[in-house]
Protein backbone atom coordinates (compact mmCIF):
# COMPACT_ATOMS: atom_id res chain seq x y z
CA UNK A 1 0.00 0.00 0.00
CA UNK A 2 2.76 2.57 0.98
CA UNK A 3 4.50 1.63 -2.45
CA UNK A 4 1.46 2.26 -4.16
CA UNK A 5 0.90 5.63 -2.83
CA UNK A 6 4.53 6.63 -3.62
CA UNK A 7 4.07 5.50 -7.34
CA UNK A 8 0.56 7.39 -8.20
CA UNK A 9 2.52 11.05 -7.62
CA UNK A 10 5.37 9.88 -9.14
CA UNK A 11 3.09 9.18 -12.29
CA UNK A 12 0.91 11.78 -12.20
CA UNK A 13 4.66 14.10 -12.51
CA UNK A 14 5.51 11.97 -15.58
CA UNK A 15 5.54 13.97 -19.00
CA UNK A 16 2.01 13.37 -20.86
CA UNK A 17 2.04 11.89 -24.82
CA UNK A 18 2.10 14.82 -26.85
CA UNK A 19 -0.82 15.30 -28.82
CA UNK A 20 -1.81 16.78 -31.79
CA UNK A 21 -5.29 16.71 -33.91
CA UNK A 22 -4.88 16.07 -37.36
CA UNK A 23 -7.45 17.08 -40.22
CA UNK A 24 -7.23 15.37 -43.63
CA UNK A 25 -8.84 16.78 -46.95
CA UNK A 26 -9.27 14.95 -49.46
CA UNK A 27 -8.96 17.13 -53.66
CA UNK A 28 -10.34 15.71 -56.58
CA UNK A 29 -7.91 14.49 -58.86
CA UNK A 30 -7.62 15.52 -62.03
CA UNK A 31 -8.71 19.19 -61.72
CA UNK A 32 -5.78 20.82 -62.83
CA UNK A 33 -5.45 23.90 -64.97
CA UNK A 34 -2.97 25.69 -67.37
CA UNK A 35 -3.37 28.48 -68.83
CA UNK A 36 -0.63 30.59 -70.91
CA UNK A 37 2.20 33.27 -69.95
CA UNK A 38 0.02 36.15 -71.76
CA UNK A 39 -3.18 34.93 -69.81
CA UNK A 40 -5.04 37.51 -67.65
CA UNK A 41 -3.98 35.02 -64.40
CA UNK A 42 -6.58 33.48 -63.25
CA UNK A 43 -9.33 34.29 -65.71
CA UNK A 44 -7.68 32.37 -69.14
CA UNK A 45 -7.66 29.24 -67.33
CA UNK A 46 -8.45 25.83 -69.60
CA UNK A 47 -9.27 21.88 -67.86
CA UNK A 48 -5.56 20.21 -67.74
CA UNK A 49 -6.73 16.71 -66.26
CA UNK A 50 -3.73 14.81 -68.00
CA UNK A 51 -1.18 16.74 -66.21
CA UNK A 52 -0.54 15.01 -62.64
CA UNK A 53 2.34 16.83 -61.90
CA UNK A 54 0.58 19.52 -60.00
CA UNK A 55 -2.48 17.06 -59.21
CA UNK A 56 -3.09 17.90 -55.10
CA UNK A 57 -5.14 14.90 -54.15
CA UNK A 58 -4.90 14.68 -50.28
CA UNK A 59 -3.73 17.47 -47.56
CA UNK A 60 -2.89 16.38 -44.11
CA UNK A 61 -2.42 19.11 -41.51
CA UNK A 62 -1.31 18.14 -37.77
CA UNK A 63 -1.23 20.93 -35.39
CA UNK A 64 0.25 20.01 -31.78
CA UNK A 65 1.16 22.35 -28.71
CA UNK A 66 5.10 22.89 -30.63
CA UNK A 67 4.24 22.28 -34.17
CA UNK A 68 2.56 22.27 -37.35
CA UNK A 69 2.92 19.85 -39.98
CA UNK A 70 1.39 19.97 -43.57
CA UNK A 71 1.93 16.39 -45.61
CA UNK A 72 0.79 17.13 -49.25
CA UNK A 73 -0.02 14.57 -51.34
CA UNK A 74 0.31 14.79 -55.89
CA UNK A 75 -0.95 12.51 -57.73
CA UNK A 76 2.31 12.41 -59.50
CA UNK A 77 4.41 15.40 -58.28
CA UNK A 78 6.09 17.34 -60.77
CA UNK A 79 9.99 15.99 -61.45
CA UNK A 80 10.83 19.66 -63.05
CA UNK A 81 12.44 21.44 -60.73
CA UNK A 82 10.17 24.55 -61.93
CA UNK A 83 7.79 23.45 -59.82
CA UNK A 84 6.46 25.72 -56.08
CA UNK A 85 3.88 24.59 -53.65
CA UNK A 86 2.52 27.16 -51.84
CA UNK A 87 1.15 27.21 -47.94
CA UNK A 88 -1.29 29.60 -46.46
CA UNK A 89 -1.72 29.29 -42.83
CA UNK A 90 -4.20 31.43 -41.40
CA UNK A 91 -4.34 32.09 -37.55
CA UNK A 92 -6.77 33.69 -35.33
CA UNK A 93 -5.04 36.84 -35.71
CA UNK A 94 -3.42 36.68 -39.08
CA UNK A 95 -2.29 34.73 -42.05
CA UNK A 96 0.81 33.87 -43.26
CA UNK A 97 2.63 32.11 -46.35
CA UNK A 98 5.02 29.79 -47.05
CA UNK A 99 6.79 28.55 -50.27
CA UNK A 100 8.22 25.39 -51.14
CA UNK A 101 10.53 25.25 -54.40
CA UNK A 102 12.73 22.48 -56.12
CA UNK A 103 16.00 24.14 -56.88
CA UNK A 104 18.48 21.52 -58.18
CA UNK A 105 15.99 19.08 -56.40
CA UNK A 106 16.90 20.32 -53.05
CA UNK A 107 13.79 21.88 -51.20
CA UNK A 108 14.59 25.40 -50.13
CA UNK A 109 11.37 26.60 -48.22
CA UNK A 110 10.54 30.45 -47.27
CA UNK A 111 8.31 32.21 -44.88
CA UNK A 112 6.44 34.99 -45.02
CA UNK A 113 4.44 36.27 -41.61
CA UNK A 114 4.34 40.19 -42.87
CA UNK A 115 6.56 43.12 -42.19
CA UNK A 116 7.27 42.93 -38.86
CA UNK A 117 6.89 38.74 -38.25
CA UNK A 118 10.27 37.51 -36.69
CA UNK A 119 12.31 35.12 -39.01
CA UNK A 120 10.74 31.43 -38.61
CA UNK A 121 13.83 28.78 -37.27
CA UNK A 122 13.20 25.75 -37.76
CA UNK A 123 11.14 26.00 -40.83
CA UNK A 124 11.26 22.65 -42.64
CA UNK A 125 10.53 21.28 -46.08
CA UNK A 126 11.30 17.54 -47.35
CA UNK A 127 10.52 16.02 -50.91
CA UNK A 128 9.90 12.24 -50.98
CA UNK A 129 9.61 11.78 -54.98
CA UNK A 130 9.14 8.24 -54.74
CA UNK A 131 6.02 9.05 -52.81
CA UNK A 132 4.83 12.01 -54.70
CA UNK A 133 4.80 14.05 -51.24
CA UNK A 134 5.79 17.74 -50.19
CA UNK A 135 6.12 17.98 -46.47
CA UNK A 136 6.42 21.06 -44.01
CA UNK A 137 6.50 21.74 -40.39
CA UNK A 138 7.29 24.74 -38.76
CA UNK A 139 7.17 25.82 -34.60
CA UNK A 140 4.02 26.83 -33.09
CA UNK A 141 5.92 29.64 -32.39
CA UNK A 142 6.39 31.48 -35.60
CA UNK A 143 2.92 31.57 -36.01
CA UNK A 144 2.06 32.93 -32.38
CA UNK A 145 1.24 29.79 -30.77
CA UNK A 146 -2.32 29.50 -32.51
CA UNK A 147 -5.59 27.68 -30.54
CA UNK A 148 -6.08 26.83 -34.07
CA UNK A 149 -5.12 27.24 -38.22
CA UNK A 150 -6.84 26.88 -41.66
CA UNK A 151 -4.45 25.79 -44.12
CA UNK A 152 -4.96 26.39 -48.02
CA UNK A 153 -2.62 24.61 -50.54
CA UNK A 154 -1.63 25.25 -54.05
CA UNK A 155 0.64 24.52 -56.74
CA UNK A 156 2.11 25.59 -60.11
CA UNK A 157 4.97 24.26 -62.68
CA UNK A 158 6.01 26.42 -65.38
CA UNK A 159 7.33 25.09 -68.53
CA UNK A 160 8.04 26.53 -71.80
CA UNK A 161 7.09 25.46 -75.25
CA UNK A 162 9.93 23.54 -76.93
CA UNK A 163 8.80 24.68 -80.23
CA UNK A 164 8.40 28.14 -79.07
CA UNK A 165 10.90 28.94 -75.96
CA UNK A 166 9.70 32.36 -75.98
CA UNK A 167 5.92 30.79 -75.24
CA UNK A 168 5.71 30.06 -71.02
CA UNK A 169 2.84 28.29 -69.75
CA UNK A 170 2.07 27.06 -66.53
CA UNK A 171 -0.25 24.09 -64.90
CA UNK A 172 -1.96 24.86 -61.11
CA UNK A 173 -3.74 23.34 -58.52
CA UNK A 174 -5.65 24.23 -55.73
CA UNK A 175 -6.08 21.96 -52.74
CA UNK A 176 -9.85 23.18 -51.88
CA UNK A 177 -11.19 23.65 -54.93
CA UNK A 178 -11.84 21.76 -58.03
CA UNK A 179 -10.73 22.84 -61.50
CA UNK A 180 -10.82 26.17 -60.55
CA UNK A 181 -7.49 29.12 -59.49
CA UNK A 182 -8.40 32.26 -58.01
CA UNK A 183 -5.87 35.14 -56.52
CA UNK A 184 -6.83 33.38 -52.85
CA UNK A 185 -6.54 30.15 -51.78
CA UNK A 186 -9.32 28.16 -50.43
CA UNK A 187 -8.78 27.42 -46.66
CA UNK A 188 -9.37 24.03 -45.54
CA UNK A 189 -11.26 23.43 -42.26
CA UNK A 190 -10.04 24.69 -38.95
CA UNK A 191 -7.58 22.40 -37.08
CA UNK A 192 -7.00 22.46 -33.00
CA UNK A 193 -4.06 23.26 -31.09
CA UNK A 194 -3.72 19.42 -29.39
């Protein structure tokens, strides 16, 4: 009996499991668009269904108490290194942005919390080609320690026209909407601080 009661405050002091909720979205696939370099961006946009290397077909965003993490599934992601998937996190109290490009292969992610935001450490991006996934996590902190986040996702390649280099043209996807690019991203639904 006297063990026991030593060992229930003894537990009680033990660290808890960290937790974290996690929210995934499913996109259609297939509901990419392109549209061309001398397009009035986003309005010139035609159905690309054929191109997969832009195809967003599942978002998973885990938010615990230290971070966020955004797993972003293609269909078959792009292999051109002209290719940028973009983040929008938005917060109770603001939004902010954050870039993921293929330079030489080698993910080089950016972020962007406004004017006066402090520089993000610890700001993470990783490229599994093999599994056609983009992921990113961040700290809490660079986003002010949200209760909780909406996350939109997009992408875009850019290729030009072998026939006609001077021609550029571009394929994009949005994560919450189907066949369809606006100057916004659609948010996803809100996730909890766990």
């Amino acid at each position: 009996m006297r063990l026991l009661a030593a060992l229930v405050p003894a537990l009680l002091l033990l660290p808890a499991a960290a937790h974290a909720e996690k929210v995934v979205t499913e996109d259609a696939e297939g509901d990419v668009v392109s549209f061309a370099g001398e397009s009035e961006f986003p309005d010139q946009t035609v159905p690309a269904p054929d191109y997969a290397g832009v195809d967003l077909v599942r978002t998973a965003v885990t938010h615990g108490a230290q971070r966020l993490r955004v797993t972003i599934s293609f269909r078959a992601l792009e292999r051109d290194p002209f290719q940028i998937t973009v983040v929008r996190v938005k917060t109770p109290q603001k939004n902010y942005d954050i870039s993921v490009e293929r330079l030489g292969g080698k993910p080089v992610a950016s972020f962007d919390g406004g004017e006066k935001a402090p520089e993000c450490r610890g700001l993470k991006s990783r490229i599994d080609l093999g599994a056609d996934v983009v992921t990113t996590w961040l700290p809490t902190s660079c986003l002010g320690a949200p209760r909780w986040v909406q996350v939109g996702v997009g992408a875009v390649a850019v290729s030009a026209d072998q026939a006609e280099p001077d021609q550029i043209g571009a394929h994009a996807d949005d994560a919450h909407r189907v066949g369809e690019i606006r100057d916004n991203l659609a948010l996803g639904p809100k996730v909890r601080r766990g």
